[in-house]
Protein backbone atom coordinates (compact mmCIF):
# COMPACT_ATOMS: atom_id res chain seq x y z
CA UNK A 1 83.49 0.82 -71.47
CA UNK A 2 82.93 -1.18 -67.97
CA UNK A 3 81.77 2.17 -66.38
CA UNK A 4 79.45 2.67 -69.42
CA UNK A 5 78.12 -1.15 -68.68
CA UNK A 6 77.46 -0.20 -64.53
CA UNK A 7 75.61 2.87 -65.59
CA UNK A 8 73.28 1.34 -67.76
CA UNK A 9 72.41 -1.47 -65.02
CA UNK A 10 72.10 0.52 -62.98
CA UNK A 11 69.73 3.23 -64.01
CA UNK A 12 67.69 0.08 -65.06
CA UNK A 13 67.98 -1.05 -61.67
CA UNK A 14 66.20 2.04 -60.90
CA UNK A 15 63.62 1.96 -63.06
CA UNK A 16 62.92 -1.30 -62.00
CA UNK A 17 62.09 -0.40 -58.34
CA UNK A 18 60.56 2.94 -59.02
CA UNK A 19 58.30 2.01 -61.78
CA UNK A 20 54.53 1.99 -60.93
CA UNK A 21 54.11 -1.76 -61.11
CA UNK A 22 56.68 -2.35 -58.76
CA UNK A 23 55.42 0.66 -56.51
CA UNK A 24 51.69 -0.87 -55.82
CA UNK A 25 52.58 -4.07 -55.59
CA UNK A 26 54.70 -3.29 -52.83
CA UNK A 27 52.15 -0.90 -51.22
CA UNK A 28 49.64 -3.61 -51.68
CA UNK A 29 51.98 -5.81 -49.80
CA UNK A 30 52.59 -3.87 -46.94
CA UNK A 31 48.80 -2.64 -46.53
CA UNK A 32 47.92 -6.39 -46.09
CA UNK A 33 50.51 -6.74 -43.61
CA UNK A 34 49.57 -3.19 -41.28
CA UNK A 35 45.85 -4.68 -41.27
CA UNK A 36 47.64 -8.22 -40.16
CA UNK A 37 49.03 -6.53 -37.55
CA UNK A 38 46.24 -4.75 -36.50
CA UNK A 39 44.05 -7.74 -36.27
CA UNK A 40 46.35 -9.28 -33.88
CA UNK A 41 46.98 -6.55 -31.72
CA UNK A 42 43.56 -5.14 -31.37
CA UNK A 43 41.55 -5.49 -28.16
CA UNK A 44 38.32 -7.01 -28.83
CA UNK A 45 35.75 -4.06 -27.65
CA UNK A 46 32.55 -5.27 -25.87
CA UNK A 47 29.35 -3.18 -25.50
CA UNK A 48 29.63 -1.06 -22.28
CA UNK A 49 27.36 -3.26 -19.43
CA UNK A 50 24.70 -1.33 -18.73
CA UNK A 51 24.65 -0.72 -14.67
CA UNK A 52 21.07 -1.38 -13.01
CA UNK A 53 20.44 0.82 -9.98
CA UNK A 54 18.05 -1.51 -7.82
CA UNK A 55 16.17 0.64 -5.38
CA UNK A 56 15.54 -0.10 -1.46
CA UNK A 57 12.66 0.08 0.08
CA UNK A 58 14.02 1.94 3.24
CA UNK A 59 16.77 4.15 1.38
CA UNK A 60 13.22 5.41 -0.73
CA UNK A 61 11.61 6.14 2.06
CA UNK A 62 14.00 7.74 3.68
CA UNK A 63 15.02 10.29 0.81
CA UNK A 64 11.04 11.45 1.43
CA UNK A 65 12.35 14.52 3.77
CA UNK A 66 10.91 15.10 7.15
CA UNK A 67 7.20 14.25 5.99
CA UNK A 68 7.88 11.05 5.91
CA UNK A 69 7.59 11.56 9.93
CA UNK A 70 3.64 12.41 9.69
CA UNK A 71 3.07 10.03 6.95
CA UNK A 72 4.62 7.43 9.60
CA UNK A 73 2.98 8.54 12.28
CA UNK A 74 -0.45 8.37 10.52
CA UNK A 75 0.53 4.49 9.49
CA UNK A 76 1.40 3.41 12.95
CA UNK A 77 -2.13 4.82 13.78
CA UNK A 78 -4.02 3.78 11.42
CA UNK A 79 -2.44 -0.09 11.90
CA UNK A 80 -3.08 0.39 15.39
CA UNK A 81 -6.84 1.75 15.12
CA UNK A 82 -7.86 -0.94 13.05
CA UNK A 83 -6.66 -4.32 14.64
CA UNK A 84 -8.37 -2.54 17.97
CA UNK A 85 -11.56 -2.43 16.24
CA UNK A 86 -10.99 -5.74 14.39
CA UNK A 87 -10.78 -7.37 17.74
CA UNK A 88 -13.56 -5.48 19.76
CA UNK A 89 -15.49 -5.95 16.48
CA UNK A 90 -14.61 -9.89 16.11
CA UNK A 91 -15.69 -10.09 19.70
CA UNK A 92 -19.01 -8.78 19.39
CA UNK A 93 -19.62 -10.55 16.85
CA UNK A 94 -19.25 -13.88 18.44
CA UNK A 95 -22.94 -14.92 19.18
CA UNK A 96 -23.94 -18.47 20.53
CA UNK A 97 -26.19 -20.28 18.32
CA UNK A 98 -27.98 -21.55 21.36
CA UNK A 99 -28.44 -18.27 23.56
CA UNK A 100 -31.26 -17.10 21.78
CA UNK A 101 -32.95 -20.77 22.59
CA UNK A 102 -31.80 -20.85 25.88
CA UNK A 103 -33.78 -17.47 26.44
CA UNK A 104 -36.90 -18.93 24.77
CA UNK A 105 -36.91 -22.06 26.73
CA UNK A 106 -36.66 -19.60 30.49
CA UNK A 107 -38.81 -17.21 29.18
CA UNK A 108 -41.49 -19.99 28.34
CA UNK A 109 -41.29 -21.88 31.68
CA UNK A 110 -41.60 -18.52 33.29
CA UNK A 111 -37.96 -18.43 34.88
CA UNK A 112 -37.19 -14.60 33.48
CA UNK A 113 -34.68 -14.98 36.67
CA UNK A 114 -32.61 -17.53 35.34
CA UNK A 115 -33.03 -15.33 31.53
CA UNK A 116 -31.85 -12.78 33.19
CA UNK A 117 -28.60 -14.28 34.55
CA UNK A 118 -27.74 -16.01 31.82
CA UNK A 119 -27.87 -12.26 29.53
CA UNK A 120 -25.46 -10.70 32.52
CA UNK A 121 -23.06 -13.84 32.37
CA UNK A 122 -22.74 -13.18 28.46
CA UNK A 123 -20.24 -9.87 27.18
CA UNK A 124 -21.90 -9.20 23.69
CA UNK A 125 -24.50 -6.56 22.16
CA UNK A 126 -27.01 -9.43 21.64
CA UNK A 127 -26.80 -10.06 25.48
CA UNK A 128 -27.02 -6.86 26.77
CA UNK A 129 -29.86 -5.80 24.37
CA UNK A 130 -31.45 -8.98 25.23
CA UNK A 131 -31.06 -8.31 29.21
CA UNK A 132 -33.35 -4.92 28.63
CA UNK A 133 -35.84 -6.40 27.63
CA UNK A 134 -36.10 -8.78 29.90
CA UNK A 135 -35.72 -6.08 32.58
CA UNK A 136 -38.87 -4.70 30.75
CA UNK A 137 -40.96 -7.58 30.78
CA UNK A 138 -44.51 -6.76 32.05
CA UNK A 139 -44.62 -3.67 30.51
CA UNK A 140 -45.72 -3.03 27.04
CA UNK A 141 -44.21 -4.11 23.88
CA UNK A 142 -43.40 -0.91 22.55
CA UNK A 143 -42.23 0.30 25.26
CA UNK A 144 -39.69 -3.03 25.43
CA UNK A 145 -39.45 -2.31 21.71
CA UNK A 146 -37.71 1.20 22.41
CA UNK A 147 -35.79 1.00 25.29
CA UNK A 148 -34.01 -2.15 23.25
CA UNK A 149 -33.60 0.53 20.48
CA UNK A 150 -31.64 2.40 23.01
CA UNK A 151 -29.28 0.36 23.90
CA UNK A 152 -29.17 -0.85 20.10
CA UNK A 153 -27.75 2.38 19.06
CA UNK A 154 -25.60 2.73 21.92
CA UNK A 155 -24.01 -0.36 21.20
CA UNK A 156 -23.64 0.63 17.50
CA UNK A 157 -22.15 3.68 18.74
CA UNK A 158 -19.37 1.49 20.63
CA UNK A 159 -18.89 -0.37 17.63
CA UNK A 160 -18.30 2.23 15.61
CA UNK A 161 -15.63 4.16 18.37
CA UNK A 162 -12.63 5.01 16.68
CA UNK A 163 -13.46 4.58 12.94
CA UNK A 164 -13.48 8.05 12.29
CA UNK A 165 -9.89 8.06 12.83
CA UNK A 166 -9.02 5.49 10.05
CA UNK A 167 -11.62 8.02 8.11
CA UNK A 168 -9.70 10.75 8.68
CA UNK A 169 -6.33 8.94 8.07
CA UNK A 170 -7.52 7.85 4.64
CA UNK A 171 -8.17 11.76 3.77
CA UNK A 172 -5.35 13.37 5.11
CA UNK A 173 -2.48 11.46 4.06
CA UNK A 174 -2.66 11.66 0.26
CA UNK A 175 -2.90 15.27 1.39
CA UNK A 176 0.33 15.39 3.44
CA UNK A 177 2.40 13.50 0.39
CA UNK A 178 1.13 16.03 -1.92
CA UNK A 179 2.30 18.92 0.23
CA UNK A 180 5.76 17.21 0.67
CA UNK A 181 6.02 16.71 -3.28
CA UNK A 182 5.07 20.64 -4.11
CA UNK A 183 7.46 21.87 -1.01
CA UNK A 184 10.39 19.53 -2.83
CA UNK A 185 9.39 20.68 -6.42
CA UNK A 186 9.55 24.18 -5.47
CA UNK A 187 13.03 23.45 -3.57
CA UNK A 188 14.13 21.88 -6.78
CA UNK A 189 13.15 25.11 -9.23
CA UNK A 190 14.60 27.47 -6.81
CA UNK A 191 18.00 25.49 -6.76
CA UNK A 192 17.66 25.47 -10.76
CA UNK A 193 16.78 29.20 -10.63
CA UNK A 194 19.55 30.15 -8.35
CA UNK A 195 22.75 28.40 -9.72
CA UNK A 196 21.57 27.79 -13.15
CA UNK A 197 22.46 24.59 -14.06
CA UNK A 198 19.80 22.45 -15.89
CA UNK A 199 21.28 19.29 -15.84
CA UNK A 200 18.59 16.22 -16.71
CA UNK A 201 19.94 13.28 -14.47
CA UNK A 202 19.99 15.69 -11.34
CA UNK A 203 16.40 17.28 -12.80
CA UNK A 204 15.07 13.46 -13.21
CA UNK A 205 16.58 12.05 -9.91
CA UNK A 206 15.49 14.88 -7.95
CA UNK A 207 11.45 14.31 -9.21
CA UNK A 208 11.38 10.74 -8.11
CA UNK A 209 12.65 11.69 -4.87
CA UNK A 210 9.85 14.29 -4.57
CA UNK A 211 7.41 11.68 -5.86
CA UNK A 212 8.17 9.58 -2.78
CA UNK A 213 5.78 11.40 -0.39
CA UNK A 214 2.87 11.52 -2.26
CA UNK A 215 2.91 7.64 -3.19
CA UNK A 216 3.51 6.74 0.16
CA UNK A 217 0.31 9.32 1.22
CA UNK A 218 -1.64 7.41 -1.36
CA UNK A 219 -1.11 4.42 -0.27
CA UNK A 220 -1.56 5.05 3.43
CA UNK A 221 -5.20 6.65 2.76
CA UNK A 222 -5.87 3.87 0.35
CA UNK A 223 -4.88 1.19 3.28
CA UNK A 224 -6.88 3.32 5.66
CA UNK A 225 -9.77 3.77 3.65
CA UNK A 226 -9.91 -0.01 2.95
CA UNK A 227 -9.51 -0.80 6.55
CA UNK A 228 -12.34 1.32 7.21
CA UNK A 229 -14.56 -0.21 4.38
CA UNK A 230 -13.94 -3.54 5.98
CA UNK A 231 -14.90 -2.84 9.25
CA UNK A 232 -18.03 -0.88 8.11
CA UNK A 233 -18.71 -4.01 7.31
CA UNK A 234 -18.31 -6.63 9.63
CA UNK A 235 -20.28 -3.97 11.92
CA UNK A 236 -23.20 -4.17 9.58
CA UNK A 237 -23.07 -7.84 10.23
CA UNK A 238 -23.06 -7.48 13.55
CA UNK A 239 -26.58 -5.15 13.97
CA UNK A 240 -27.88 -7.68 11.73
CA UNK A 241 -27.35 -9.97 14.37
CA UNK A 242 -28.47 -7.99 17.12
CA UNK A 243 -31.35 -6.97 15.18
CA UNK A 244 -32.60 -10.88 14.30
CA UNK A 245 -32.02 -11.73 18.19
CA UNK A 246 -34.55 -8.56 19.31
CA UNK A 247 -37.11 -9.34 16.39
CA UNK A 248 -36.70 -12.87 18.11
CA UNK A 249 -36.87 -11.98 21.73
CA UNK A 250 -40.35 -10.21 20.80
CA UNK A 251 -41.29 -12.69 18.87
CA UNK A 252 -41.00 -14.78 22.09
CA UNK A 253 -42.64 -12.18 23.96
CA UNK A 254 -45.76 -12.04 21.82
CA UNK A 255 -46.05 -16.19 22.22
CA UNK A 256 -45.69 -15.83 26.11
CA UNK A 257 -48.76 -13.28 26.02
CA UNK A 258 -50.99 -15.55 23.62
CA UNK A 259 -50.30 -18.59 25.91
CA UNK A 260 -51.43 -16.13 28.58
């Protein structure tokens, strides 16, 4: 009879713990306490940083390739060729507002010696075209008229010495970068061609390299070329001035022959 009694608890003992109620509940319990768990012991993930690649000036240039050594060349030159002319230009430029009334006053008292020491003393195109005429004096205007044309257009031709160089500069660089961008394009293909790999970070990296020549050719010839403009013209501002003081200096001349 007692064994009887132990079965019968115990198979209900059984039940108990195996029966579907009992099963989820304890399921239940122990999901809750996994994703407990979990929580505590998870690393808290962080969006990946993105990395910024900030690009140098020199390391840019320098992954050009060898024609980065004409392009630099033809900078240093053109840099040099234009503060030479800036100065020369400057200093013809410089024109005393009284010369031209100093000239007038000699010329009317008769001294043409003392205007023609004063135009030797003075280092400008106005002077020197100035001094001609004066050397001419007694002769014809239009003869004084041409022979300060020649010396006009010779000093315009000083003025205008070495121009042609920044000219040239401003053509042929945006040339040379181009030629260094097709020579590193066709470098890149063949590589591509050859061991077959089309990867797009090498493909991408390897165009802005290439591109390197051609903006620095660009902006060389567009430096030049504005350099160039400039000059152009502060030298027409100059012949304007040399060609007010001749229209003056015969202006002078004609008054010195009506008071004749």
């Amino acid at each position: 009879m007692g064994t009887c009694c132990c079965g019968i608890t115990l198979s209900r003992f059984l039940e108990n713990k195996i029966s579907p109620s009992y099963s989820l509940k304890n399921n239940r319990y122990m999901l809750i306490q996994l994703l407990q768990i979990a929580d505590s012991v998870s690393p808290i993930v962080s969006p990946p940083a993105t990395v910024s690649k900030t690009m140098h000036l020199f390391d840019v240039l320098q992954s050009g390739g060898a024609l980065m050594i004409p392009l630099g060349l033809l900078f240093i030159l053109a840099v040099f060729f234009f503060f030479e002319r800036y100065i020369a230009i400057n200093k013809a430029g410089k024109i005393d507002d009284n010369f031209m009334r100093i000239i007038r006053d000699h010329i009317a008292n008769g001294n043409v010696t003392a205007a023609r020491s004063m135009t030797r003393n003075t280092d400008n195109p106005v002077a020197r075209i100035i001094d001609k005429g004066v050397q001419r004096i007694g002769k014809p205007v239009e003869a004084i008229e041409r022979s300060m044309e020649s010396v006009a257009r010779l000093e315009m031709y000083n003025l205008e010495k070495n121009l042609s160089v920044l000219s040239v500069i401003a053509r042929a660089a945006p040339i040379f970068g181009f030629v260094g961008t097709l020579a590193g394009l066709m470098q890149l293909f063949f590589d591509i061609n050859t061991t077959g790999e089309f990867v797009l970070n090498t493909i991408a990296g390897g165009l802005y390299v290439k591109l390197v020549t051609s903006i620095t050719g660009l902006v060389i010839g567009l430096l030049a070329f504005l350099g160039s403009s400039f000059l152009h013209t502060q030298i027409d501002k100059t012949a304007n001035k040399m060609e007010v003081a001749a229209t003056d200096f015969l202006d002078i001349l004609q008054d010195a022959v009506k008071q004749d």
